[in-house]
Protein backbone atom coordinates (compact mmCIF):
# COMPACT_ATOMS: atom_id res chain seq x y z
CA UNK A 1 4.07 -6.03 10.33
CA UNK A 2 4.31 -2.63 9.47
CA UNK A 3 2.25 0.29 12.11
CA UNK A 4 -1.28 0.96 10.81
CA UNK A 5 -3.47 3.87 12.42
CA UNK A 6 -7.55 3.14 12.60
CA UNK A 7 -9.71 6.36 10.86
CA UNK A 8 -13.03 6.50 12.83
CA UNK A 9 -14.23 7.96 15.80
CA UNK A 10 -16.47 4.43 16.12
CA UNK A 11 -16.56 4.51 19.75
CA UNK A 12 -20.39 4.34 20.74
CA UNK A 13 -21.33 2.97 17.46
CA UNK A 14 -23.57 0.65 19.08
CA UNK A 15 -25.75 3.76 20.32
CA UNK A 16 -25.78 6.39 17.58
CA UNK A 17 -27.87 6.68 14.93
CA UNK A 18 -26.92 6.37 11.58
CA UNK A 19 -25.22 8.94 9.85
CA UNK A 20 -26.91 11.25 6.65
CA UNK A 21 -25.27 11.03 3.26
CA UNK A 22 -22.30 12.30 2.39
CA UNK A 23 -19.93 9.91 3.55
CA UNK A 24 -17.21 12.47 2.73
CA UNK A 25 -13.05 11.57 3.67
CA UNK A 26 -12.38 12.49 7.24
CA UNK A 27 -9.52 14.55 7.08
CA UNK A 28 -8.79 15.38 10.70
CA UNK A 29 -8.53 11.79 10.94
CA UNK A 30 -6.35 11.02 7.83
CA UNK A 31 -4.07 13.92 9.77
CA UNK A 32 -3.49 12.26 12.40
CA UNK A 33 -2.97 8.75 11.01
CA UNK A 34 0.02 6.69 12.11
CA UNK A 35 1.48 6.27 8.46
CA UNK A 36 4.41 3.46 8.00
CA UNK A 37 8.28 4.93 8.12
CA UNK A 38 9.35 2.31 5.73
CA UNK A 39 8.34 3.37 2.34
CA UNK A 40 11.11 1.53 0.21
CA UNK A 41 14.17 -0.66 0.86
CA UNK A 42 16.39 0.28 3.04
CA UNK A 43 19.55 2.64 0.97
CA UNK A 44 21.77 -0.59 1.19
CA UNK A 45 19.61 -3.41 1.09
CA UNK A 46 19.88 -5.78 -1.94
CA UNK A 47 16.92 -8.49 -0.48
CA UNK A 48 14.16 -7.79 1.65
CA UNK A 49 11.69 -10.83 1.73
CA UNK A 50 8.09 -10.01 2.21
CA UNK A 51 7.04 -10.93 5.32
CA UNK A 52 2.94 -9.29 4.68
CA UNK A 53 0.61 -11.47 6.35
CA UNK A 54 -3.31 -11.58 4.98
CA UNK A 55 -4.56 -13.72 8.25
CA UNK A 56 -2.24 -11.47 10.71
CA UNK A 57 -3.55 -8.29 9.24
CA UNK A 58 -6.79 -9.17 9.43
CA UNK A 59 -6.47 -10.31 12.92
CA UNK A 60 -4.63 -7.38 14.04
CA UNK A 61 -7.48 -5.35 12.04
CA UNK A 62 -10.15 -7.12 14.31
CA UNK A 63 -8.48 -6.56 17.26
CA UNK A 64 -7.96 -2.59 16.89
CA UNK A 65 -11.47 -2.27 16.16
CA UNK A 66 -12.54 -4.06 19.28
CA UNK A 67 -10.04 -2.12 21.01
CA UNK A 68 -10.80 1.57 19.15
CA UNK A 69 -14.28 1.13 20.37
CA UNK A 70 -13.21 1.32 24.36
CA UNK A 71 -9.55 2.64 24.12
CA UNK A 72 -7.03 2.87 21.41
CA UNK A 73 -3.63 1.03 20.20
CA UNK A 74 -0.38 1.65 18.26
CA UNK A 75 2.09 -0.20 17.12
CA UNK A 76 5.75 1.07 16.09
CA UNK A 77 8.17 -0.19 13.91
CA UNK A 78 11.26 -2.03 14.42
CA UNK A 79 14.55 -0.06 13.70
CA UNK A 80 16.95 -1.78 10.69
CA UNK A 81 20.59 -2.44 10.77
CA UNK A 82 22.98 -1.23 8.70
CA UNK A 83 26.51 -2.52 7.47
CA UNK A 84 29.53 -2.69 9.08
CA UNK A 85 31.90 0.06 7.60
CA UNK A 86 33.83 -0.56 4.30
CA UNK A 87 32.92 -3.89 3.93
CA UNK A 88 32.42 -5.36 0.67
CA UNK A 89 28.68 -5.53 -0.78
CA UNK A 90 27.11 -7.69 -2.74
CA UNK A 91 25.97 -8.56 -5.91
CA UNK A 92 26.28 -5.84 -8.88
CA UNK A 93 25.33 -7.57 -12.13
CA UNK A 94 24.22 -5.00 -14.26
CA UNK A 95 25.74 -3.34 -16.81
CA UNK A 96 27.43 -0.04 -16.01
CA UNK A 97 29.31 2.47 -17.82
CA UNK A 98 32.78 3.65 -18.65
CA UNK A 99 33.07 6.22 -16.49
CA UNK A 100 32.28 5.42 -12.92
CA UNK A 101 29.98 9.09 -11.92
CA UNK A 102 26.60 9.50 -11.33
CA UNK A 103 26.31 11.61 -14.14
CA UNK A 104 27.75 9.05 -16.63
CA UNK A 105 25.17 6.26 -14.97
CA UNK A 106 21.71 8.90 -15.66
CA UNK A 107 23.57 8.94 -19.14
CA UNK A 108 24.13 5.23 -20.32
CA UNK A 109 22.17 4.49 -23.08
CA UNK A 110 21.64 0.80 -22.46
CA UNK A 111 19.81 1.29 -18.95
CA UNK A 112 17.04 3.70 -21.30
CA UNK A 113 17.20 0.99 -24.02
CA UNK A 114 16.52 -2.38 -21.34
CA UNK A 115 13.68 -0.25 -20.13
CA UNK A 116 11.55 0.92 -23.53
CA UNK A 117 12.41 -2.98 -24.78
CA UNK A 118 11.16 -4.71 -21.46
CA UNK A 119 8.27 -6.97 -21.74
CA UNK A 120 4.70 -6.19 -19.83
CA UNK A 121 4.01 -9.59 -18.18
CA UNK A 122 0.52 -10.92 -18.90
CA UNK A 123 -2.31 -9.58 -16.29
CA UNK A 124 -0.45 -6.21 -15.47
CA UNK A 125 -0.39 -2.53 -17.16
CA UNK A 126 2.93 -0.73 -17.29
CA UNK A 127 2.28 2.47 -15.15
CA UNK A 128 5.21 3.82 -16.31
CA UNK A 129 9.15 3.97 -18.24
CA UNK A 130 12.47 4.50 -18.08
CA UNK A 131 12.06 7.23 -15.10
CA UNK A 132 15.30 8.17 -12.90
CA UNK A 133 13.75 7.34 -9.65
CA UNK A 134 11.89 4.57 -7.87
CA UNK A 135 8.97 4.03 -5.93
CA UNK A 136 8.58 5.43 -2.43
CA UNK A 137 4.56 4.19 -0.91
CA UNK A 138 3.25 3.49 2.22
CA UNK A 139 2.87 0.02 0.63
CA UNK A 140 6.20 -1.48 0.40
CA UNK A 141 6.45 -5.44 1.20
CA UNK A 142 9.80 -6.25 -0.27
CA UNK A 143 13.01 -6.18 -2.04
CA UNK A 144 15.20 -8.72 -4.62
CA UNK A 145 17.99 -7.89 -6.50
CA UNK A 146 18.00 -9.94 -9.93
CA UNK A 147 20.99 -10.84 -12.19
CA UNK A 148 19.44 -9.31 -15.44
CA UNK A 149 16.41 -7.02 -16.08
CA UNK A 150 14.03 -9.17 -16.24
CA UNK A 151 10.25 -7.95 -16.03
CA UNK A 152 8.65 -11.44 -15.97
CA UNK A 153 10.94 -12.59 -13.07
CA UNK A 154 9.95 -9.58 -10.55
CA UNK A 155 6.63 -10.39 -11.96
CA UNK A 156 6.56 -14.01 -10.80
CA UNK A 157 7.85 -12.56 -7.22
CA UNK A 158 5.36 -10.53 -7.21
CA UNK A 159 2.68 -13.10 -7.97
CA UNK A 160 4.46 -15.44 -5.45
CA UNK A 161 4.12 -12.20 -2.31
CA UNK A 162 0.75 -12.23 -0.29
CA UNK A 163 -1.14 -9.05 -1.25
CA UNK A 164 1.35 -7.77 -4.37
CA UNK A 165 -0.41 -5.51 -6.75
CA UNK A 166 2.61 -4.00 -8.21
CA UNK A 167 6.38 -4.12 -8.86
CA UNK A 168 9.11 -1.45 -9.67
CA UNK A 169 12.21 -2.79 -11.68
CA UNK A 170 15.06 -0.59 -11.97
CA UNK A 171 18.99 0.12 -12.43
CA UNK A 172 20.46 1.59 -9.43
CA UNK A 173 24.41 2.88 -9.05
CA UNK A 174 25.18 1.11 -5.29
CA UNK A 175 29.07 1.10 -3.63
CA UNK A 176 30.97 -1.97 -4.04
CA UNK A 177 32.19 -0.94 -0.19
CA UNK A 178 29.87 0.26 2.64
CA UNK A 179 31.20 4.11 2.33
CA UNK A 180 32.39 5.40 5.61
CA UNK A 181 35.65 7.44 6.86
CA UNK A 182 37.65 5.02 5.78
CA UNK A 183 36.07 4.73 2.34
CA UNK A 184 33.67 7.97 1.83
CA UNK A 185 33.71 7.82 -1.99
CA UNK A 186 34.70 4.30 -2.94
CA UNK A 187 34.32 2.82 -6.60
CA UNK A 188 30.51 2.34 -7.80
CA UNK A 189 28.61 -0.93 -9.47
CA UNK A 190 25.24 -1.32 -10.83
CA UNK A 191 22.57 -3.36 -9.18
CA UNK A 192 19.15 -4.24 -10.79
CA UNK A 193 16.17 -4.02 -8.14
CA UNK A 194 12.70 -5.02 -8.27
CA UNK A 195 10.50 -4.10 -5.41
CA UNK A 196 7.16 -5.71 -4.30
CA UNK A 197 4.44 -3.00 -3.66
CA UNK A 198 0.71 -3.96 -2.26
CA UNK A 199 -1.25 -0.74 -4.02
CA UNK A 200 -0.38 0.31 -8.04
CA UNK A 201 2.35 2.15 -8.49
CA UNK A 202 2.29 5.77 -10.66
CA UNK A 203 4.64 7.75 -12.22
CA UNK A 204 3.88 10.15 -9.23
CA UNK A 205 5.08 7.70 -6.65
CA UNK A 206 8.63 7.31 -8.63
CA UNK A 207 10.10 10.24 -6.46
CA UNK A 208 13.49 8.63 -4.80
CA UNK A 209 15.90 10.27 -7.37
CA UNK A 210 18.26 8.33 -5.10
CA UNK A 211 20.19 9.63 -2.03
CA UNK A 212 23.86 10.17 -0.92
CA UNK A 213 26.06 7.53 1.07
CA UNK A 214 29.05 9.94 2.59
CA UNK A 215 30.64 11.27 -0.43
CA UNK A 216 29.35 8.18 -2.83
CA UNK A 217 26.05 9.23 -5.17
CA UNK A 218 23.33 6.05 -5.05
CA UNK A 219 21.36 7.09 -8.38
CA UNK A 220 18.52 5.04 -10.19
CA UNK A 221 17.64 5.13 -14.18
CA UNK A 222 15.68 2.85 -16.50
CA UNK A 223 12.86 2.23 -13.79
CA UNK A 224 9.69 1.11 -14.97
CA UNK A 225 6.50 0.28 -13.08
CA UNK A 226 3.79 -2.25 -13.71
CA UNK A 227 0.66 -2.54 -11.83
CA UNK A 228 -1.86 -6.03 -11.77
CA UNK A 229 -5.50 -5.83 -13.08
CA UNK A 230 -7.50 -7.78 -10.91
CA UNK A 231 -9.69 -7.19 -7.92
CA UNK A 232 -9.59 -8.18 -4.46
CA UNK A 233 -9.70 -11.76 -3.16
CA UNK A 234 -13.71 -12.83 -2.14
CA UNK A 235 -14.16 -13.50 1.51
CA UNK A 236 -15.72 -15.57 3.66
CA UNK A 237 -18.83 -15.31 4.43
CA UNK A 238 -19.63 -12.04 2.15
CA UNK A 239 -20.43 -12.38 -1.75
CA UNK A 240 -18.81 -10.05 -3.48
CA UNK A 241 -16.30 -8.52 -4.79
CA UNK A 242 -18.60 -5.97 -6.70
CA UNK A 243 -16.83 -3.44 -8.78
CA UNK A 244 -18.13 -0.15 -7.83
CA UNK A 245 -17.84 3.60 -9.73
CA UNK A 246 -16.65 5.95 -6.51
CA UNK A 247 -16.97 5.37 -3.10
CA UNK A 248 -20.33 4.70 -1.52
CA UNK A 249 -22.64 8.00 -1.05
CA UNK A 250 -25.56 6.54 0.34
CA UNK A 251 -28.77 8.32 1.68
CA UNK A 252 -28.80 6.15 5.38
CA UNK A 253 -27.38 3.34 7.37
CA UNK A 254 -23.61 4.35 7.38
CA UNK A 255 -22.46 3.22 10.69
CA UNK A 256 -18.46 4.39 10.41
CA UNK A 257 -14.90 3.90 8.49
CA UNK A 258 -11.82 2.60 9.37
CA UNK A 259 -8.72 3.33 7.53
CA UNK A 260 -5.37 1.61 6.71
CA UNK A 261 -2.26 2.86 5.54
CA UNK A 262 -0.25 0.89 3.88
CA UNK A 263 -0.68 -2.26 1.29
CA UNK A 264 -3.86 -2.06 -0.47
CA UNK A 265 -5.93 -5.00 1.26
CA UNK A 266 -9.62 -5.47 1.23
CA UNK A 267 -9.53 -8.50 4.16
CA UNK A 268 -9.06 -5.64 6.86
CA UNK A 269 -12.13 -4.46 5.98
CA UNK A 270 -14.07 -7.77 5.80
CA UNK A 271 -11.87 -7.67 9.86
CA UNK A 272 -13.03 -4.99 10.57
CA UNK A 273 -17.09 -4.96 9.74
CA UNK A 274 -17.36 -8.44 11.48
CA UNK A 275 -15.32 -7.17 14.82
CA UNK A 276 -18.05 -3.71 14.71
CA UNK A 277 -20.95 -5.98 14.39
CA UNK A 278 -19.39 -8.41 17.35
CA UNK A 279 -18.65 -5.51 20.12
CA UNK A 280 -22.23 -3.72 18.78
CA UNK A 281 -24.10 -7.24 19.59
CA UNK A 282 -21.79 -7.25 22.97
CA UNK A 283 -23.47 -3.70 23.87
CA UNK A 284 -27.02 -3.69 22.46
CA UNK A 285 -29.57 -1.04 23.13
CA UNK A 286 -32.15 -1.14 25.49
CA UNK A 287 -34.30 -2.01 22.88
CA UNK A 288 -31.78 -5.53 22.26
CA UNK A 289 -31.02 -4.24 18.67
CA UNK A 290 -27.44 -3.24 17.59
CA UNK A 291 -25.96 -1.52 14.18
CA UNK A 292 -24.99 -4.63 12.06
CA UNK A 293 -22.20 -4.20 9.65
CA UNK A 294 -23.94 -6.11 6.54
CA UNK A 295 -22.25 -4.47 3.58
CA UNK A 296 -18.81 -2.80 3.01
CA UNK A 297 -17.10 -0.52 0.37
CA UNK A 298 -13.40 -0.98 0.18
CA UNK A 299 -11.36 1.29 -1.99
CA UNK A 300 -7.69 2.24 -2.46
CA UNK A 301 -7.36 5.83 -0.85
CA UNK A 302 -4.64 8.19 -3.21
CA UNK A 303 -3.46 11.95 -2.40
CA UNK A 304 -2.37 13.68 -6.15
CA UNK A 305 -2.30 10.11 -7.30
CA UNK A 306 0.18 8.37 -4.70
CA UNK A 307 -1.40 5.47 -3.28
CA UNK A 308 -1.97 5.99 0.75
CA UNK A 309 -3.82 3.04 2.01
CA UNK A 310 -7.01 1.21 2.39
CA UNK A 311 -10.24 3.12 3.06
CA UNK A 312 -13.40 1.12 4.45
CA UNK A 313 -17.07 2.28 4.93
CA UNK A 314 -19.25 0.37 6.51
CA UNK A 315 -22.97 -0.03 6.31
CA UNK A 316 -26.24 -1.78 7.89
CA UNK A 317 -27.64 -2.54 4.38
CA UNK A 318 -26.19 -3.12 1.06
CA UNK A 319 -25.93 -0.67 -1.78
CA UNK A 320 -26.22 -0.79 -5.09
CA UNK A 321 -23.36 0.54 -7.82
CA UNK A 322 -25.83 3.37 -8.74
CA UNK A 323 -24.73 5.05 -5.21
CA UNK A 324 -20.87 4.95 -5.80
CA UNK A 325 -20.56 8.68 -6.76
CA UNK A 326 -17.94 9.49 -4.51
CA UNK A 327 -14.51 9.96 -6.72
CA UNK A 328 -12.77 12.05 -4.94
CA UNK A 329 -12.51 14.96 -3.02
CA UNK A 330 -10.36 18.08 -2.85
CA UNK A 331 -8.25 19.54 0.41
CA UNK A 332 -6.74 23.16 -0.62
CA UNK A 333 -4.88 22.54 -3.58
CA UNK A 334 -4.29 18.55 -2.53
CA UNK A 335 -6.92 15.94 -4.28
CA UNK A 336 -7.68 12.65 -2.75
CA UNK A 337 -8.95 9.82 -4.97
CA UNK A 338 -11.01 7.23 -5.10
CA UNK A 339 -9.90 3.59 -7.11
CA UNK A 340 -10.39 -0.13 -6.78
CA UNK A 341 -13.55 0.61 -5.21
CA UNK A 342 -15.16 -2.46 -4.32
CA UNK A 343 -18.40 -3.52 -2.22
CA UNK A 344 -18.69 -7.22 -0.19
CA UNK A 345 -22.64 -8.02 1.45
CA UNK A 346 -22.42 -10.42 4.13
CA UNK A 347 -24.72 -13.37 3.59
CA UNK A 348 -27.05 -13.99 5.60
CA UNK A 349 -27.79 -10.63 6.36
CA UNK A 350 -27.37 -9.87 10.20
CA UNK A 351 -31.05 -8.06 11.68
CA UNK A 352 -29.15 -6.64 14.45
CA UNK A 353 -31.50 -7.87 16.94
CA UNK A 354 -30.87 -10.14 19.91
């Protein structure tokens, strides 16, 4: 599971009154966010399963609330291997050219021809074509190296990985030997790669122009991107998904947020307003009534159009779309989005009395 960092000083929730309209980004928290070190496959990987988990995340989201609220948790992640030197690798069946350089690989025509002529599966949007560099997100869930380019077959992986919402496909030059000082420079091959992403994918988030291995040049080209158009799964115990405009602006009963990086994935947030409402009924007021999380916003949080992570408000009451005027918001010259805003109302509504 990869490390996640909670955004919101909710501790004493169950005490403090509502907060006034605008429910504006907190950036002093986004700063000091625990963002995932693994934002692609490993430089020589050629499979990385996806090993997400919908029920664990959520769980793990329930727990760091209930723990937020009295201390606070992180997680770290665990530290890959890598190959033993000079040994062979595997796989290589794509087409390469003549002359084995990176500059002849950026060059070869049929990499820029398999990418214009691919096919958009049914249910995505292609995000973007034939770029010389793949996708580096917080998001990353996994990696498969195919034997052609074949968009419909990283499509079906996709559809087959827990909480996919997007896939990269792409030609990249690998060694056919693990370079080292044995082998710095050894002769190149072309593997086809299609990694599983859990936010969309942009043209902005295509920036590994590929990386050196000793003296041997790992380069990508023909690498398109294709994102899903549908919303979040429903949840128990809430109707919704709602589509929304922005982001929830509403003029009372904003309790807190709680943000995610990492795979897009609304279920945290259904986690996370049922754990607030549990550890507020746990510590009522004098009075015996307690701030009730009975509606959330969920949306996919992007800085200059690179998806970041999962962004959750939480409320007392529900909202209607007419309040989702929230879009986005600028920092200096950097401007974070709003997208795949959606809104879930618990039902039955929760009084917040004991």
């Amino acid at each position: 599971m990869r490390s996640t960092c909670l955004v919101a000083a909710l501790a004493g929730l169950a005490y403090a009154a509502p907060k006034p309209a605008p429910q504006l980004m907190n950036f002093e928290e986004l700063d000091s966010a625990d963002y995932p070190t693994v934002q692609g496959p490993a430089v020589e990987a050629v499979s990385e399963p996806v090993t997400y988990s919908e029920p664990a995340a959520k769980a793990e989201a329930a727990a760091e609330v209930t723990q937020e609220l009295s201390s606070s948790a992180k997680r770290s992640l665990v530290a890959r291997g890598i190959n033993d030197p000079c040994s062979p690798q595997p796989d290589g069946f794509g087409p390469k050219p003549e002359e084995d350089t990176d500059a002849a690989f950026l060059a070869f025509s049929n990499f820029s021809t398999a990418a214009n002529a691919a096919a958009t599966p049914q249910g995505y949007q292609r995000s973007f074509v034939d770029l010389q560099g793949s996708v580096q997100l917080n998001s990353y869930l996994g990696l498969y190296t195919l034997k052609s380019y074949d968009t419909i077959k990283c499509q079906q992986l996709c559809d087959a990985a827990n909480l996919c919402s997007a896939f990269n496909i792409y030609y990249e030059r690998d060694p056919t030997l693990a370079p080292a000082a044995e082998c710095p420079n050894p002769a190149g091959f072309t593997n086809i790669k299609c990694t599983l992403w859990g936010s969309p994918v942009t043209t902005e988030s295509a920036t590994n122009k590929g990386q050196y291995r000793r003296d041997f040049h790992v380069v990508i080209a023909g690498s398109n991107g294709y994102t899903k158009n549908n919303p979040p799964n429903a949840e128990a115990g809430f109707t919704g998904p709602t589509q929304m405009g922005g982001a929830i602006n509403a003029p009372n009963s904003y309790i807190g947020q709680k943000y995610f990086p990492g795979p897009y994935d609304a279920g945290q947030c259904a986690a996370a307003c049922i754990a607030n409402t549990a550890y507020n009924k746990r510590h009522p007021r004098a009075d015996g009534t307690y701030n009730a999380c009975n509606f959330y916003n969920v949306y996919l949080l992007s800085k200059n159009n690179i998806p970041e992570g999962t962004y959750c408000s939480l409320y007392s009451k529900p909202w209607e779309k007419k309040y989702s005027t929230n879009y986005g918001q600028y920092r200096g010259s950097n401007y974070y989005s709003v997208s795949s805003s959606y809104a879930f109302t618990l039902a039955p509504q929760d009084a917040g009395r004991i």
